[in-house]
Protein backbone atom coordinates (compact mmCIF):
# COMPACT_ATOMS: atom_id res chain seq x y z
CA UNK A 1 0.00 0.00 0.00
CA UNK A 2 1.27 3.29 -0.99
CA UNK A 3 0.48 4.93 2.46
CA UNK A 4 2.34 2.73 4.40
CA UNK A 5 5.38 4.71 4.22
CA UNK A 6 3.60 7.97 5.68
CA UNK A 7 1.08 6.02 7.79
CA UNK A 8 1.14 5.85 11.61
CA UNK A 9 -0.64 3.86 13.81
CA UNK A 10 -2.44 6.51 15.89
CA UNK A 11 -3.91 7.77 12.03
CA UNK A 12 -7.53 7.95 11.57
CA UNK A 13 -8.54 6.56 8.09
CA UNK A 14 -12.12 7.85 6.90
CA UNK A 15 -13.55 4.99 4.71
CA UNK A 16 -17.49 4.42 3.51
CA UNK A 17 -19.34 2.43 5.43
CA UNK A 18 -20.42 -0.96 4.18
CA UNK A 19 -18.10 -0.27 1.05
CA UNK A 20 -16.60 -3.21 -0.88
CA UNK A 21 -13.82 -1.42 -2.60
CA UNK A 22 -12.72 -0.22 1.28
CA UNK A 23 -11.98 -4.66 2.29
CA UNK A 24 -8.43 -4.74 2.00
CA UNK A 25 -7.93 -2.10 4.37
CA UNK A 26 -8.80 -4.68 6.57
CA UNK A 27 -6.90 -7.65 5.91
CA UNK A 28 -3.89 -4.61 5.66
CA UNK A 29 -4.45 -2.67 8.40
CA UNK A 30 -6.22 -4.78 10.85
CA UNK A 31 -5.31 -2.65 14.09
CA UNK A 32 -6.27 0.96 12.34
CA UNK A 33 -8.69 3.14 13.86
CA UNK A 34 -11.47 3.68 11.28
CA UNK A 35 -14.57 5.84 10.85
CA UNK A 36 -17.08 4.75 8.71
CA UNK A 37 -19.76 7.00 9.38
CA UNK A 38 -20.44 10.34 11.11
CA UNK A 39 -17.52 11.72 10.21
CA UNK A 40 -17.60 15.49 11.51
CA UNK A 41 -18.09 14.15 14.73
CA UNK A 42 -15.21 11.62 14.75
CA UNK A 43 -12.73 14.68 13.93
CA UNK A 44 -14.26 16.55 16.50
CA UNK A 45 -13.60 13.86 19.14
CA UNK A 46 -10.14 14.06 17.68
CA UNK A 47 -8.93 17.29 17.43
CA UNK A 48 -4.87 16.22 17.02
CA UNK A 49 -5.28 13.48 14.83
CA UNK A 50 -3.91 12.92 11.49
CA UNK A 51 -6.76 11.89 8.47
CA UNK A 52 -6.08 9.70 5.79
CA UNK A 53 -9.01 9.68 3.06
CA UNK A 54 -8.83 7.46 1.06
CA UNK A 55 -10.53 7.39 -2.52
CA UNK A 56 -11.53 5.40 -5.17
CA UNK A 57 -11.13 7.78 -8.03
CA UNK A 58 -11.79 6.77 -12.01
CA UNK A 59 -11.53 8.69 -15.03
CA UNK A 60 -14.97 10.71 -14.89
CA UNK A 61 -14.41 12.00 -11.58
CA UNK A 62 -10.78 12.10 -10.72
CA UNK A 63 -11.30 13.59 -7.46
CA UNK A 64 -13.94 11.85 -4.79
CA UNK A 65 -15.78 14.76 -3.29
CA UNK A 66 -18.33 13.22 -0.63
CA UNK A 67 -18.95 13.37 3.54
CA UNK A 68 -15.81 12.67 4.10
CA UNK A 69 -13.64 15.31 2.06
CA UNK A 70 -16.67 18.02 3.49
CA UNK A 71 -15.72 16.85 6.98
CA UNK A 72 -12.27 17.63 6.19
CA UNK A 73 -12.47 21.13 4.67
CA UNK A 74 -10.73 22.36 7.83
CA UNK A 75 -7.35 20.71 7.25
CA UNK A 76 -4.38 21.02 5.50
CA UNK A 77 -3.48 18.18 3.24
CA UNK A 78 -0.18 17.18 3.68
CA UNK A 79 0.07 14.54 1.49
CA UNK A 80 -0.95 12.31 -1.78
CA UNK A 81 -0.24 9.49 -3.49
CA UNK A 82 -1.63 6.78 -5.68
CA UNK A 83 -1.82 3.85 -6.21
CA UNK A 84 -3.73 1.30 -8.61
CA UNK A 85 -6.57 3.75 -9.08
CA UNK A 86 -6.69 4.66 -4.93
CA UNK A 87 -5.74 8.00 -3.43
CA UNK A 88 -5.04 8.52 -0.22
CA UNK A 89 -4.47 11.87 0.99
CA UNK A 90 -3.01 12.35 4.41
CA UNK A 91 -4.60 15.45 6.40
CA UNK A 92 -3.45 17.54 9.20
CA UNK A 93 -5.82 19.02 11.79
CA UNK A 94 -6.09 23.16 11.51
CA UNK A 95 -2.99 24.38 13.05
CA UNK A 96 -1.36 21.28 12.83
């Protein structure tokens, strides 16, 4: 996985609830913290944390704009890279 080399384990990863495309997160990343839902309130419960949002992107929309990227509008991305048609894009809290 692309991330891996930017990814800590304290990271929040924002991923869709109930999502197929979203499995192998699982299988790769069994011990990440993960919101699937709600997602404005998970970043307010954690003020400090680092985001990763991760995307499913194709050639009619090349950027994913839903809940989670509004929930993020706030923070700085840091981050970006690709992989296999996935984004992830690492944020950082406002004044982080």
């Amino acid at each position: 996985m692309a991330m891996m080399p930017h990814y800590r384990p304290d990271d929040l990863i924002l991923v869709l609830d109930k999502a197929w495309v979203e499995a192998p997160f699982f299988y790769y990343l069994p011990d990440a913290h993960y919101a699937f839902t709600d997602y404005d309130a998970v970043l307010r419960d954690n003020p400090g944390a680092r985001i990763w949002l991760v995307t499913w992107p194709y050639e009619d929309m090349p950027v994913v704009s839903d809940a989670r990227r509004e929930a993020l509008a706030a923070y700085r991305r840091e981050q970006h890279v690709t992989a296999r048609r996935a984004s992830a894009e690492l944020f950082l809290p406002p004044g982080g």
